[in-house]
C-alpha atoms as a PDB file:
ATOM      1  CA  UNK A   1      16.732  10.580  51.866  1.00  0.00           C
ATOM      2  CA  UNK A   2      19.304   8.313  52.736  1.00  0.00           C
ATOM      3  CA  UNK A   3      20.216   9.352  56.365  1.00  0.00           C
ATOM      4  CA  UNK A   4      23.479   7.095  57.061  1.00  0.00           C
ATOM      5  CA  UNK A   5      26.023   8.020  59.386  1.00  0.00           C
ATOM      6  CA  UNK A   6      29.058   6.717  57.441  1.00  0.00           C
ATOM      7  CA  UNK A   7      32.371   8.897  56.064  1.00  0.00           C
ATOM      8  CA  UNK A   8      29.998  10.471  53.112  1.00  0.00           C
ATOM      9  CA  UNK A   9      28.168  11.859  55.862  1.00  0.00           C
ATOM     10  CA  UNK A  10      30.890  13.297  58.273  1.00  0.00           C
ATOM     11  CA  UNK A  11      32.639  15.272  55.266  1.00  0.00           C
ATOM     12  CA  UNK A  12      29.269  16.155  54.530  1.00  0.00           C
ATOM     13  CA  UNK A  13      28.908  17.988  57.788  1.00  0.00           C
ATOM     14  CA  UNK A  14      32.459  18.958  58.244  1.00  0.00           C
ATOM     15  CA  UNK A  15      32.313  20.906  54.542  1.00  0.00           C
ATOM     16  CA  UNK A  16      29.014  22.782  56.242  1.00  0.00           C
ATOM     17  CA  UNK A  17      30.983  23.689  59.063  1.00  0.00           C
ATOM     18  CA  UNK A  18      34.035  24.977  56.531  1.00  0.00           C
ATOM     19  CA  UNK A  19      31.642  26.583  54.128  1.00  0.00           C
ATOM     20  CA  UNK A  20      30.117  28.417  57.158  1.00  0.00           C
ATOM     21  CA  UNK A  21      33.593  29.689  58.498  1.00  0.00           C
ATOM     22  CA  UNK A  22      34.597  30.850  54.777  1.00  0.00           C
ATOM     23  CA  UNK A  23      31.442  32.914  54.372  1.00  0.00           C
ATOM     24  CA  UNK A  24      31.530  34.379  57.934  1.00  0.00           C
ATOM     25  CA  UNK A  25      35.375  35.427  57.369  1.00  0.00           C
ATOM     26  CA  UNK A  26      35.578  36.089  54.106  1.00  0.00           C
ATOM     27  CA  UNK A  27      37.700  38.884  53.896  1.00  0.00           C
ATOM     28  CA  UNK A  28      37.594  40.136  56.688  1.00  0.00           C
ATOM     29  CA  UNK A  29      41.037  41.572  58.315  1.00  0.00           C
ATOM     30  CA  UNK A  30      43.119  40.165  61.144  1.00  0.00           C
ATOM     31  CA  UNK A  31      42.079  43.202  63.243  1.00  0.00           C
ATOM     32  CA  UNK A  32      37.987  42.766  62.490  1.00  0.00           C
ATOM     33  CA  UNK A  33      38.771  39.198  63.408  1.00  0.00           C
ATOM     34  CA  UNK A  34      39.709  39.820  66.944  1.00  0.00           C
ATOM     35  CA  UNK A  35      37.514  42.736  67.484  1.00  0.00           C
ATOM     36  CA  UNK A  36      34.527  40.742  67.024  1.00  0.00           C
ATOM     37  CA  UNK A  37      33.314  38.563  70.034  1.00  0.00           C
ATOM     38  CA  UNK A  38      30.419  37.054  68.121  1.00  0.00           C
ATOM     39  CA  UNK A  39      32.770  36.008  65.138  1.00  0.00           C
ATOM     40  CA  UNK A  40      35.428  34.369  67.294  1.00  0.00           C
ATOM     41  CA  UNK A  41      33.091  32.370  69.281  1.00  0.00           C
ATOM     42  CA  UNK A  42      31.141  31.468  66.007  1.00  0.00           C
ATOM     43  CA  UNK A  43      34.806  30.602  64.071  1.00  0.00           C
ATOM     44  CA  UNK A  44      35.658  28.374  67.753  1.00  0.00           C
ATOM     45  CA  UNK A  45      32.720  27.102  67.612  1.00  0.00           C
ATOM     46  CA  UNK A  46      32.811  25.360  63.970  1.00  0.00           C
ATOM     47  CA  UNK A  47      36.228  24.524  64.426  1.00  0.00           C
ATOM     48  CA  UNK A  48      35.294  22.245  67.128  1.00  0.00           C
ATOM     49  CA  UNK A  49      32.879  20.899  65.600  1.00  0.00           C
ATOM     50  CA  UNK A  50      34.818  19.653  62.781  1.00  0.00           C
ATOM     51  CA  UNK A  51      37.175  18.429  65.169  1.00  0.00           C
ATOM     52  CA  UNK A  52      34.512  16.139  66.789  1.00  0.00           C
ATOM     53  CA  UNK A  53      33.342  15.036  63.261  1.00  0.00           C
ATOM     54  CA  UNK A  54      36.890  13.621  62.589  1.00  0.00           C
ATOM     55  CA  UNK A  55      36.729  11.894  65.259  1.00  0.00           C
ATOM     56  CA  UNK A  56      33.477   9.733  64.096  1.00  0.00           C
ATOM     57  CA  UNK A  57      35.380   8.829  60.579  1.00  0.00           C
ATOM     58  CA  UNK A  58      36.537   5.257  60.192  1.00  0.00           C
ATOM     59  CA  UNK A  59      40.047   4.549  60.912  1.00  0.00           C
ATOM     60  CA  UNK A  60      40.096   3.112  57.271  1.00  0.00           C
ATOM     61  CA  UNK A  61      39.287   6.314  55.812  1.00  0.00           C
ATOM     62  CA  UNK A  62      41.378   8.063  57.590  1.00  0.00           C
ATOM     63  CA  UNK A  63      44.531   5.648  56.496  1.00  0.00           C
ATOM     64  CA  UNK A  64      43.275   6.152  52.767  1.00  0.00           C
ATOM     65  CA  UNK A  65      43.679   9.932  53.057  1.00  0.00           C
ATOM     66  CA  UNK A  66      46.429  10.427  55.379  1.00  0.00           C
ATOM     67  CA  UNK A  67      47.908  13.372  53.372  1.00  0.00           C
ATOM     68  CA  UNK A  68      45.234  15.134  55.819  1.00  0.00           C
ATOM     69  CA  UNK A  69      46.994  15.438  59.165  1.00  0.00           C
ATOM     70  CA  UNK A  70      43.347  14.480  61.049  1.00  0.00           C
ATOM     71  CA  UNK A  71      45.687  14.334  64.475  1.00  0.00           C
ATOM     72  CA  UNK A  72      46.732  18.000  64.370  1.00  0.00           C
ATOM     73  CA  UNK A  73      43.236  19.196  63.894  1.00  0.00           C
ATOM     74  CA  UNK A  74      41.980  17.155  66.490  1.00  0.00           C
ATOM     75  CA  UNK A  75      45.014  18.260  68.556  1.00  0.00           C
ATOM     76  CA  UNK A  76      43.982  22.198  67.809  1.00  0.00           C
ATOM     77  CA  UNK A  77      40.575  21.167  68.759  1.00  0.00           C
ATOM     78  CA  UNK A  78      41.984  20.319  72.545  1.00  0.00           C
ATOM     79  CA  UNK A  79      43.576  23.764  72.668  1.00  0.00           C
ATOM     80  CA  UNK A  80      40.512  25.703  72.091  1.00  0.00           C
ATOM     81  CA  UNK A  81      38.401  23.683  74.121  1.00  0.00           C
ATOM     82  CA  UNK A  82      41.158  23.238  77.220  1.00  0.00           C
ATOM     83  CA  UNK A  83      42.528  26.540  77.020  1.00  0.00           C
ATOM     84  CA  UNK A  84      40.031  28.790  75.923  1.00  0.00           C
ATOM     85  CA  UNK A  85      40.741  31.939  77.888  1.00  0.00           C
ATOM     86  CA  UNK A  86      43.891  31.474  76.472  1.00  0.00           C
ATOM     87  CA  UNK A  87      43.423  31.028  72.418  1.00  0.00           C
ATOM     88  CA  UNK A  88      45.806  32.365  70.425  1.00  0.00           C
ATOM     89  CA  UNK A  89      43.950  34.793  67.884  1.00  0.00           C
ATOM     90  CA  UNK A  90      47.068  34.679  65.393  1.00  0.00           C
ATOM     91  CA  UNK A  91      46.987  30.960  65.463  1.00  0.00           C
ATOM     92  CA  UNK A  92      42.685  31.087  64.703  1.00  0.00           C
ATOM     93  CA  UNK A  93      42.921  33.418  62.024  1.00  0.00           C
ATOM     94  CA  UNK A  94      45.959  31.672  60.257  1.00  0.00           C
ATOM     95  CA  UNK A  95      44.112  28.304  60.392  1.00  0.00           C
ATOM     96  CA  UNK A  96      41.096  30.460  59.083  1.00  0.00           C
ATOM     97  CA  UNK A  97      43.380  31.716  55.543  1.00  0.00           C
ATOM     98  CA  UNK A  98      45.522  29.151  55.324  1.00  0.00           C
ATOM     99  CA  UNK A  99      43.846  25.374  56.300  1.00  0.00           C
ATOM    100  CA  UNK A 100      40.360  25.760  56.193  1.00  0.00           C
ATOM    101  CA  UNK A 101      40.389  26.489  52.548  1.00  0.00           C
ATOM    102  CA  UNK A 102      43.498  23.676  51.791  1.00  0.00           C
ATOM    103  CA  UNK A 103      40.986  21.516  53.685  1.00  0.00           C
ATOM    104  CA  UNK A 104      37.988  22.588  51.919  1.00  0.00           C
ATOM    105  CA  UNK A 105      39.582  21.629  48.468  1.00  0.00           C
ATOM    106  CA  UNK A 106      40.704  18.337  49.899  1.00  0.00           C
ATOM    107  CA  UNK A 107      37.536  17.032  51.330  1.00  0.00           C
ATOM    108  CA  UNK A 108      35.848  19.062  48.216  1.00  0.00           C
ATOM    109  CA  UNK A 109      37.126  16.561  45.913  1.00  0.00           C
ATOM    110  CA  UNK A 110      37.164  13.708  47.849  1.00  0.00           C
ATOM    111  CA  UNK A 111      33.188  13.818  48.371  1.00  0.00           C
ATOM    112  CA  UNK A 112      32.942  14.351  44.374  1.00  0.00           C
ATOM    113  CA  UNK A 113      35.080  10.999  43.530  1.00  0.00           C
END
């Protein structure tokens, strides 16, 4: 098992993390969303995480795919993690139906190249 911690390996983990908040959300309603404690910190949670992953990708990598905007999702990251009491739910679930998957297909093919 080849256990490097290069740019493979990141969108490795960062697809886990998106394939996790696809199945948990599927589709699931703006109003289940925010009813469900468990789900939003779960959904906050992997988001996050795929923030911090970002972070750990080269610089060069980064460059080659820049059609990614890696600075806004790092950026989002700060807002959930600075203002947390203070998330706004509409913002989460439109991320949720709109980027994750966008990102999913990106990184998706990327990893299959």
């Amino acid at each position: 098992m080849d256990n490097t911690k290069d740019d493979k390996y990141y969108i490795n983990i960062i697809l886990e993390d998106i394939h996790k908040i696809l199945k948990y959300t599927g589709n699931i309603s703006y109003e289940e969303f925010i009813e469900d404690d468990q789900l939003i910190d779960a959904i906050l949670f992997r988001l996050i995480q795929i923030s911090e992953n970002i972070k750990k990708l080269s610089a060069s990598f980064k460059n080659e795919y820049n059609n990614i905007s890696w600075n806004d999702i790092i950026g989002f990251r700060n807002r959930i993690v600075h203002d947390y009491g203070k998330t706004d739910y509409t913002i989460v679930y439109e991320v949720i139906l709109n980027d994750i998957p966008k990102l999913n297909d990106v990184l998706s093919s990327i990893i299959l190249s």
